[in-house]
PDB file of N, CA and C in Angstrom:
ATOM      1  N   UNK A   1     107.707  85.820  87.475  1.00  0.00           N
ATOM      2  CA  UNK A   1     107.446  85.522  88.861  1.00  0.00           C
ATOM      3  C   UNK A   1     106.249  86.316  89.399  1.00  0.00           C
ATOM      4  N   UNK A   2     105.791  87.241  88.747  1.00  0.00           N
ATOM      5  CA  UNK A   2     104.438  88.366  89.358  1.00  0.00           C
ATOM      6  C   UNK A   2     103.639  87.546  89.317  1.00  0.00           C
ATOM      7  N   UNK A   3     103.276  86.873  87.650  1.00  0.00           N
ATOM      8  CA  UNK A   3     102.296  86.242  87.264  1.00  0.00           C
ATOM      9  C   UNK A   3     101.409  84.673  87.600  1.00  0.00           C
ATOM     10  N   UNK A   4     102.945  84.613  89.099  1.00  0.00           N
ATOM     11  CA  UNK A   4     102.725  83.325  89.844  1.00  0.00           C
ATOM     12  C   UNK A   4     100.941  82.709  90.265  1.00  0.00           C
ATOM     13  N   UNK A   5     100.683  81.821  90.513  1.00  0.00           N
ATOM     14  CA  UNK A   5      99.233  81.305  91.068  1.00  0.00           C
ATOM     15  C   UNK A   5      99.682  81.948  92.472  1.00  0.00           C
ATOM     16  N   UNK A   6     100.300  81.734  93.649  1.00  0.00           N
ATOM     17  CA  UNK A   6     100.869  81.866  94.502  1.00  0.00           C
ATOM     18  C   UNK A   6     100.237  83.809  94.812  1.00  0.00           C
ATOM     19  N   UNK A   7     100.366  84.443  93.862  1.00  0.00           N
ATOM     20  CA  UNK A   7     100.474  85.741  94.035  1.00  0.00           C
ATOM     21  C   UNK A   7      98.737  86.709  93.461  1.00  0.00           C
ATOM     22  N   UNK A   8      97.981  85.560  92.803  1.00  0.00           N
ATOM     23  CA  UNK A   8      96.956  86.060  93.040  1.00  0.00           C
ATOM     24  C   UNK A   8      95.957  86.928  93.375  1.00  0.00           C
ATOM     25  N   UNK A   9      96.196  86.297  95.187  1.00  0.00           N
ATOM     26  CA  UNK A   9      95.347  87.314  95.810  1.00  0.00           C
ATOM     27  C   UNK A   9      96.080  88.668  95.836  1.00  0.00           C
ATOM     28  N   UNK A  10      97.371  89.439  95.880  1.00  0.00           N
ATOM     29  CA  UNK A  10      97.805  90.264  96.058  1.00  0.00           C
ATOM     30  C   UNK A  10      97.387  90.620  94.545  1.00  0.00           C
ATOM     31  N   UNK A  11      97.562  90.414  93.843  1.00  0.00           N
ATOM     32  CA  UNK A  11      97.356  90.799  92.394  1.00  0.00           C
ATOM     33  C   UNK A  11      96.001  91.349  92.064  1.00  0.00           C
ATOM     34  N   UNK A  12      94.565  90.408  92.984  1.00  0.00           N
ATOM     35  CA  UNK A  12      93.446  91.160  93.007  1.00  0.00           C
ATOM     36  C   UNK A  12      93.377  92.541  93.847  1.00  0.00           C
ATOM     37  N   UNK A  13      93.726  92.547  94.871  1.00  0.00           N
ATOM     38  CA  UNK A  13      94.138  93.462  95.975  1.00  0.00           C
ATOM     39  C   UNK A  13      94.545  94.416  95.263  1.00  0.00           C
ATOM     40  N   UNK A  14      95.649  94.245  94.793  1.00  0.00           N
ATOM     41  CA  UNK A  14      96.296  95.614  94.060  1.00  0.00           C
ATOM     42  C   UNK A  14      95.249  96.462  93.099  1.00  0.00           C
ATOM     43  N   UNK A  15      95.019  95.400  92.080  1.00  0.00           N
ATOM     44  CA  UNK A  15      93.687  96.050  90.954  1.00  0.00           C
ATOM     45  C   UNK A  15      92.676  96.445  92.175  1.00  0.00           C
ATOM     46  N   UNK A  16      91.974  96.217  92.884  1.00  0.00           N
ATOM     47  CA  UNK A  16      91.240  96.635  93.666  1.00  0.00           C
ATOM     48  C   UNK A  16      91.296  98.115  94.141  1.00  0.00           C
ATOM     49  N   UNK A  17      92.742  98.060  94.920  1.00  0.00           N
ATOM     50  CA  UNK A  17      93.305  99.372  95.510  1.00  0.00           C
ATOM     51  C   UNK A  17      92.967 100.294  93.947  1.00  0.00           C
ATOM     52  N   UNK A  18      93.351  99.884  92.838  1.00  0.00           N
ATOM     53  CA  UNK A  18      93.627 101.112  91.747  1.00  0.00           C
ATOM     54  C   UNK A  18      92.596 101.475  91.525  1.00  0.00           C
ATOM     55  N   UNK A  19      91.620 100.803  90.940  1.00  0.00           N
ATOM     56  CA  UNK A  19      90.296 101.111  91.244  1.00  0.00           C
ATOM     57  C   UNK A  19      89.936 101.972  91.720  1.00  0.00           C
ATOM     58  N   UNK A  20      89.519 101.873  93.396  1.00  0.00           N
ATOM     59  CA  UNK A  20      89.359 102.619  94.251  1.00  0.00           C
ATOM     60  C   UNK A  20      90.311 104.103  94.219  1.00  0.00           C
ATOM     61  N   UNK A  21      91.736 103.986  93.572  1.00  0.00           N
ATOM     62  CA  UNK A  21      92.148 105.333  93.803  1.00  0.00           C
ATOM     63  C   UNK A  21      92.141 106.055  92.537  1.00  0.00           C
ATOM     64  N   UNK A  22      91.563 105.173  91.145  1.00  0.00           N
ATOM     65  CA  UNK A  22      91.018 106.196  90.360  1.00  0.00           C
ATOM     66  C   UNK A  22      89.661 107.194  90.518  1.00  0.00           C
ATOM     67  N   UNK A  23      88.732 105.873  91.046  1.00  0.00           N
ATOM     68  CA  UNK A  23      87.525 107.115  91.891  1.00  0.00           C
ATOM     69  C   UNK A  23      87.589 108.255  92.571  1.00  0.00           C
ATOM     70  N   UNK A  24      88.956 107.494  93.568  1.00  0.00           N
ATOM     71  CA  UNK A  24      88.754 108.726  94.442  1.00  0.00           C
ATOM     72  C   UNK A  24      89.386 110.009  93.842  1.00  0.00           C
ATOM     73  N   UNK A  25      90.178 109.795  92.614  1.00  0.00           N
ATOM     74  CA  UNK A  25      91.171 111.210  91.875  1.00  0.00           C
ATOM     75  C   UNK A  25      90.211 111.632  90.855  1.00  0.00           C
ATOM     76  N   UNK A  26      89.187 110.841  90.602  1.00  0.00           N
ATOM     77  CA  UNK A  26      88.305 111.219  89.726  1.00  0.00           C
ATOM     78  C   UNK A  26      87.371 112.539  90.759  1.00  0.00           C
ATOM     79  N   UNK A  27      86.871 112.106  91.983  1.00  0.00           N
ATOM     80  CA  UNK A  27      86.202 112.848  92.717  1.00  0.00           C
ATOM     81  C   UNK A  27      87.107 114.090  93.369  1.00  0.00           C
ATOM     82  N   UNK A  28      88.178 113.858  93.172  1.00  0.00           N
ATOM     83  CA  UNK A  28      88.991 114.980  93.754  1.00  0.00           C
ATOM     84  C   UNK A  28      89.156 115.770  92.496  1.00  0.00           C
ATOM     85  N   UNK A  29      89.328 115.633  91.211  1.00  0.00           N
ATOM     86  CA  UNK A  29      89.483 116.426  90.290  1.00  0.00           C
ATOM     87  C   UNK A  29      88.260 117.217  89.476  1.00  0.00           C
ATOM     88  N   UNK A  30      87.180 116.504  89.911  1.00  0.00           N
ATOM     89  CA  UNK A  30      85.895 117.424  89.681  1.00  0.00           C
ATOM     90  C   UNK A  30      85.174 117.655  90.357  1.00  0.00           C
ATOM     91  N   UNK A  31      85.491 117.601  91.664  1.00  0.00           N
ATOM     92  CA  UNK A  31      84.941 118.514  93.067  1.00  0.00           C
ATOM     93  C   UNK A  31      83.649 117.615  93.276  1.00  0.00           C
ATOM     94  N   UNK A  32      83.344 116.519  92.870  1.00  0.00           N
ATOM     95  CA  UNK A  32      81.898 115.446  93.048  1.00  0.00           C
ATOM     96  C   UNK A  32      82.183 114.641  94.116  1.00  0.00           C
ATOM     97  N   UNK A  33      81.279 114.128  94.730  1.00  0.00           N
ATOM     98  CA  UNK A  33      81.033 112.850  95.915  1.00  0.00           C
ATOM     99  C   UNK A  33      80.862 111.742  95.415  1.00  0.00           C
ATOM    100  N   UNK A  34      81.477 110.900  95.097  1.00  0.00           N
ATOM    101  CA  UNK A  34      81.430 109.275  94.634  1.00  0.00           C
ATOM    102  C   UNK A  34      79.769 109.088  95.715  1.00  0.00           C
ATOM    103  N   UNK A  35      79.227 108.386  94.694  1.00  0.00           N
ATOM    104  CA  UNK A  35      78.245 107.930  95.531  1.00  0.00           C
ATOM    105  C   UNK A  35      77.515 106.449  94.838  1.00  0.00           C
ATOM    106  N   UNK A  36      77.755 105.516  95.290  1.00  0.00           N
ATOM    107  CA  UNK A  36      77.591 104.080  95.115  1.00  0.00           C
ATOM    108  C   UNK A  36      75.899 103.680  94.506  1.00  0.00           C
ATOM    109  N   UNK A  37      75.852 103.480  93.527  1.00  0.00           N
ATOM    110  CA  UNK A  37      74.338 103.378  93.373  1.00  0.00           C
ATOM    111  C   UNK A  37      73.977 102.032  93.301  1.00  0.00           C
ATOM    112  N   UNK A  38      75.103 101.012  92.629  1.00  0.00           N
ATOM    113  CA  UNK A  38      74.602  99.791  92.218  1.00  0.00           C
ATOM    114  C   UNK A  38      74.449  98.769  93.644  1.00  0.00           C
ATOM    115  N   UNK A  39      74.013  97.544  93.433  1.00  0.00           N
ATOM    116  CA  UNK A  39      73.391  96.843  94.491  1.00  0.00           C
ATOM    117  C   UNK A  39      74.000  96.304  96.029  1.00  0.00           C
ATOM    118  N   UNK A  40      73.358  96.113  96.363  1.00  0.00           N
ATOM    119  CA  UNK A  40      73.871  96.310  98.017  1.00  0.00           C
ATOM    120  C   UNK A  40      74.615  95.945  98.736  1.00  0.00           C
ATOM    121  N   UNK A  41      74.263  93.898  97.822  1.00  0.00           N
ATOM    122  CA  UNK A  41      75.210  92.847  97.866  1.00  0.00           C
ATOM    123  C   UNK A  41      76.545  92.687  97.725  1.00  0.00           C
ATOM    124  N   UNK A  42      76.726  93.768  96.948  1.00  0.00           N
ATOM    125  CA  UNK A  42      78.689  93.576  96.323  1.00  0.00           C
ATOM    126  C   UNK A  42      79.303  93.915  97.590  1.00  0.00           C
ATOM    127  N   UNK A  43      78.723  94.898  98.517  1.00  0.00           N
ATOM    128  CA  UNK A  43      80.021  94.557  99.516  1.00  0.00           C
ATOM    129  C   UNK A  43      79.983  93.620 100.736  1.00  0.00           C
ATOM    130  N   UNK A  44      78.707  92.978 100.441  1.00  0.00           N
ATOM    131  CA  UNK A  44      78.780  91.979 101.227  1.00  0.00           C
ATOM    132  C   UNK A  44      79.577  90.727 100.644  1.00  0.00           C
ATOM    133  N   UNK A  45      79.687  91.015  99.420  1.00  0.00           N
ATOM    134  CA  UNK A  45      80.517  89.426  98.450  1.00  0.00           C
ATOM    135  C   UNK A  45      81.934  89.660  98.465  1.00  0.00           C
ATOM    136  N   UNK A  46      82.222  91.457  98.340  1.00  0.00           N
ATOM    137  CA  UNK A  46      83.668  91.368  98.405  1.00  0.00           C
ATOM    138  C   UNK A  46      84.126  91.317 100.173  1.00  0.00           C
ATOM    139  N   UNK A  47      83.623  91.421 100.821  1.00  0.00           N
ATOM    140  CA  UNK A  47      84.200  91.168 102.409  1.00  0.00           C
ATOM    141  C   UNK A  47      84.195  89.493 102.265  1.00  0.00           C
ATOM    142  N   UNK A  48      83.383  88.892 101.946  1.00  0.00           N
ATOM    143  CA  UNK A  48      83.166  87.419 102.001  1.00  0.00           C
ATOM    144  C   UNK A  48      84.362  86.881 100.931  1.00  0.00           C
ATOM    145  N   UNK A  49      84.348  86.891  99.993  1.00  0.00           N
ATOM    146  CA  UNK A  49      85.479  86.542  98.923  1.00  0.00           C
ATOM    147  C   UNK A  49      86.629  87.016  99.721  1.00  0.00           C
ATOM    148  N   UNK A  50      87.058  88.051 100.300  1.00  0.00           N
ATOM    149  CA  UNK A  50      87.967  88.547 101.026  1.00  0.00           C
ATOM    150  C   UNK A  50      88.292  87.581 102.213  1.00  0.00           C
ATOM    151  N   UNK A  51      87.540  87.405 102.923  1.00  0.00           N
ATOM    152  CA  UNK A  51      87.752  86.643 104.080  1.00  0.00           C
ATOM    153  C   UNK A  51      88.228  85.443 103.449  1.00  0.00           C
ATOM    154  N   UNK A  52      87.617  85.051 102.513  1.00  0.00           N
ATOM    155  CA  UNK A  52      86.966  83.263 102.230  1.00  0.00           C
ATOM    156  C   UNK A  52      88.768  83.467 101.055  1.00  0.00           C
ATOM    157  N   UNK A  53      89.120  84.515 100.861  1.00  0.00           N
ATOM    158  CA  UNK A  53      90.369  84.456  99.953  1.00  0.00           C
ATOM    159  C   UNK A  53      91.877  84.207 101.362  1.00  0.00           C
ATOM    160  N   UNK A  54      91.170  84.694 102.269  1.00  0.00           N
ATOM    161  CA  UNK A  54      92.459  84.547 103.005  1.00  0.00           C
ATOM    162  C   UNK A  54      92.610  83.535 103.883  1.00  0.00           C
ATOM    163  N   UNK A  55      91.305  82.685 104.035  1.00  0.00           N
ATOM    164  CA  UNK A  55      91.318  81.765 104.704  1.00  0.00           C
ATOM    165  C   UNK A  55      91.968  80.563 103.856  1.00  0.00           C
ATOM    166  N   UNK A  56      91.594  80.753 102.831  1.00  0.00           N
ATOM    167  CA  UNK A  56      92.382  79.531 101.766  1.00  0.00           C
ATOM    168  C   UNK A  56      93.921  80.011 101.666  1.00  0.00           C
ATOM    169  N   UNK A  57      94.598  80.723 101.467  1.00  0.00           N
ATOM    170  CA  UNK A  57      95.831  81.519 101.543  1.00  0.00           C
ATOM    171  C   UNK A  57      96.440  81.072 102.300  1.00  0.00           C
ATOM    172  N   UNK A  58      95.784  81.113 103.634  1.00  0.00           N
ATOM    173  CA  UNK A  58      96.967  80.996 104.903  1.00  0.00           C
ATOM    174  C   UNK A  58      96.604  79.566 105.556  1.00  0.00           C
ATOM    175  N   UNK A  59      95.540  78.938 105.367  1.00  0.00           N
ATOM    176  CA  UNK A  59      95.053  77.279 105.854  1.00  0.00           C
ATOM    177  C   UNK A  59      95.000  76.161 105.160  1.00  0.00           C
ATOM    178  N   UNK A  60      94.251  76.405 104.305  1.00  0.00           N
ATOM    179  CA  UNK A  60      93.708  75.402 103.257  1.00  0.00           C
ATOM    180  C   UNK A  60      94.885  74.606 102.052  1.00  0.00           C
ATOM    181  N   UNK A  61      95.683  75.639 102.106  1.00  0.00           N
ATOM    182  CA  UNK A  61      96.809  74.919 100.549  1.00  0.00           C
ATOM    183  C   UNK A  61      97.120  74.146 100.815  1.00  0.00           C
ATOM    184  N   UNK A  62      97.426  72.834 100.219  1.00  0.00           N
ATOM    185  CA  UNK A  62      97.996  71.863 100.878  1.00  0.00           C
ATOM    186  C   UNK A  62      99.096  71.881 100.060  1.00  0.00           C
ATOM    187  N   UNK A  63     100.127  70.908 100.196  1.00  0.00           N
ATOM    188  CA  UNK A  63     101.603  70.924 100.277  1.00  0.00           C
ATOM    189  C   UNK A  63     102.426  71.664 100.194  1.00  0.00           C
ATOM    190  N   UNK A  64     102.319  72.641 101.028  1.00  0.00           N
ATOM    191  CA  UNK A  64     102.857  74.180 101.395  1.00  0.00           C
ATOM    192  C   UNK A  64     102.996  73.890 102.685  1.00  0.00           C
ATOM    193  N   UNK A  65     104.105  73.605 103.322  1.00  0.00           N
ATOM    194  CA  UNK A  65     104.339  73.561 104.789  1.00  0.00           C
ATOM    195  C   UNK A  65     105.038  74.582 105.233  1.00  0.00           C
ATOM    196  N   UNK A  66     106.042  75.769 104.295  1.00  0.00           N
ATOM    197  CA  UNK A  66     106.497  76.688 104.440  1.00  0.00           C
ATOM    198  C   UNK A  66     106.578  77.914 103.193  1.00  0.00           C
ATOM    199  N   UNK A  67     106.221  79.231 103.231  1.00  0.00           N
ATOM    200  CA  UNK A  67     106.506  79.730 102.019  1.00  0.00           C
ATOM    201  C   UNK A  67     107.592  80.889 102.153  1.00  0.00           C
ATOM    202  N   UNK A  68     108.331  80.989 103.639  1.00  0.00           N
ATOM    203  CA  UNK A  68     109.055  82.354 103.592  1.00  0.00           C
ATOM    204  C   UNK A  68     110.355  82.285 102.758  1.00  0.00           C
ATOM    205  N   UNK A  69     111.305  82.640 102.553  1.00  0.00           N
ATOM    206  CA  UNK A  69     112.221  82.408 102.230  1.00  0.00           C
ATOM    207  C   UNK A  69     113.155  81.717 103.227  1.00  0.00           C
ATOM    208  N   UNK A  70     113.252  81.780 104.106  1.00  0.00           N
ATOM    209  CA  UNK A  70     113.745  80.765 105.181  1.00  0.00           C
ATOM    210  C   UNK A  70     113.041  79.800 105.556  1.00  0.00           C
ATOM    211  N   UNK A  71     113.938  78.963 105.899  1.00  0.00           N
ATOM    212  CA  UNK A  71     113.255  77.640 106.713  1.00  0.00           C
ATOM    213  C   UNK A  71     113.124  77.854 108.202  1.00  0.00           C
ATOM    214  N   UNK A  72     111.937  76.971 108.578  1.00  0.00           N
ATOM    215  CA  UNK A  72     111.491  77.176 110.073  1.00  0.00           C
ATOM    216  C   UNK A  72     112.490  77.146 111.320  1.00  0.00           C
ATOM    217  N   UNK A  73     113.592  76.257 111.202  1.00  0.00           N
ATOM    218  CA  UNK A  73     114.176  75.278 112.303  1.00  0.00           C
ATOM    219  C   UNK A  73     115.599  76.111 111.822  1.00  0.00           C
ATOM    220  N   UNK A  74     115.679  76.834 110.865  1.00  0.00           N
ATOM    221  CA  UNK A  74     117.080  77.504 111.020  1.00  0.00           C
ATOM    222  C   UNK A  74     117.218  78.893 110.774  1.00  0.00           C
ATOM    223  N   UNK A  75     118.301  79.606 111.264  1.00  0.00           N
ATOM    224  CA  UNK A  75     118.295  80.724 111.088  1.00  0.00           C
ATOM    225  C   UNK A  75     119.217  81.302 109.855  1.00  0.00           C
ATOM    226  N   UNK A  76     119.213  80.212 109.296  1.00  0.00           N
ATOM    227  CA  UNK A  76     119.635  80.603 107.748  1.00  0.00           C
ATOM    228  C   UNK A  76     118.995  81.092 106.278  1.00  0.00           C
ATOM    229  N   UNK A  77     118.913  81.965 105.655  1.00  0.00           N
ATOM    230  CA  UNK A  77     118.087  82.309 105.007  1.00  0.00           C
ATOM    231  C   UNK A  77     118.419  81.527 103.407  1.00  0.00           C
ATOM    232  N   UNK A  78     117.761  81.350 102.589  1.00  0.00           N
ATOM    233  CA  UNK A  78     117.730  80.465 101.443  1.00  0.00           C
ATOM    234  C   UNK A  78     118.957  81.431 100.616  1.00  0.00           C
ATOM    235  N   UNK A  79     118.984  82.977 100.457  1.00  0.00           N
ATOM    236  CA  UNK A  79     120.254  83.835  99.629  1.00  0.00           C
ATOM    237  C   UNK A  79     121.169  83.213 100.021  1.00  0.00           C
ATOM    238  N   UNK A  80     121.640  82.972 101.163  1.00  0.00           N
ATOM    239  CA  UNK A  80     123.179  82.097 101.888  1.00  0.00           C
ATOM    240  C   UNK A  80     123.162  81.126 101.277  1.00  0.00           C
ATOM    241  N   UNK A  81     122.612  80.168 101.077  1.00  0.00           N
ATOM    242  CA  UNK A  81     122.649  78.526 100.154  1.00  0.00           C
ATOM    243  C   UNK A  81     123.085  78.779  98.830  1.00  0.00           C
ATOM    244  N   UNK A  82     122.700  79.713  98.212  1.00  0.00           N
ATOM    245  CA  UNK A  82     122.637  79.316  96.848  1.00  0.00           C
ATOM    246  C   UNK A  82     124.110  79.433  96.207  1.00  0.00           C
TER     247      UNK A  82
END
């Protein structure tokens, strides 16, 4: 169930976050300043992929009319049904 299409974007997100918090334990463990050298563009692509990831997420899917575990119109949750 991790490996869902559905779960994706959280899945990039996450690798993202680790990323970022190996740098930063890398810079905390040898007393250095991370300092970004490569090109300028990447964080203009990852804010854009970012945006452009959540706009498809929450608008764009089609035949997804609901994804919570409950349904809209009741206050019953899907664990009670089964």
């Amino acid at each position: 169930m991790v490996f869902n299409r559905e779960n994706a974007i959280g899945l990039v997100l996450l690798l993202l976050c680790g990323v970022v918090a190996l740098v930063l334990l890398y810079s905390i463990a040898t007393g250095t300043r991370f300092r970004f050298d490569g090109p300028s563009w990447v964080g203009s692509a990852l804010v854009i992929l970012f945006i452009g990831g959540t706009i498809y997420g929450f608008l764009i899917r089609p035949g997804r009319s609901w994804s919570w575990p409950w349904r809209k119109g009741t206050d019953q949750d899907q664990q009670d049904r089964l």
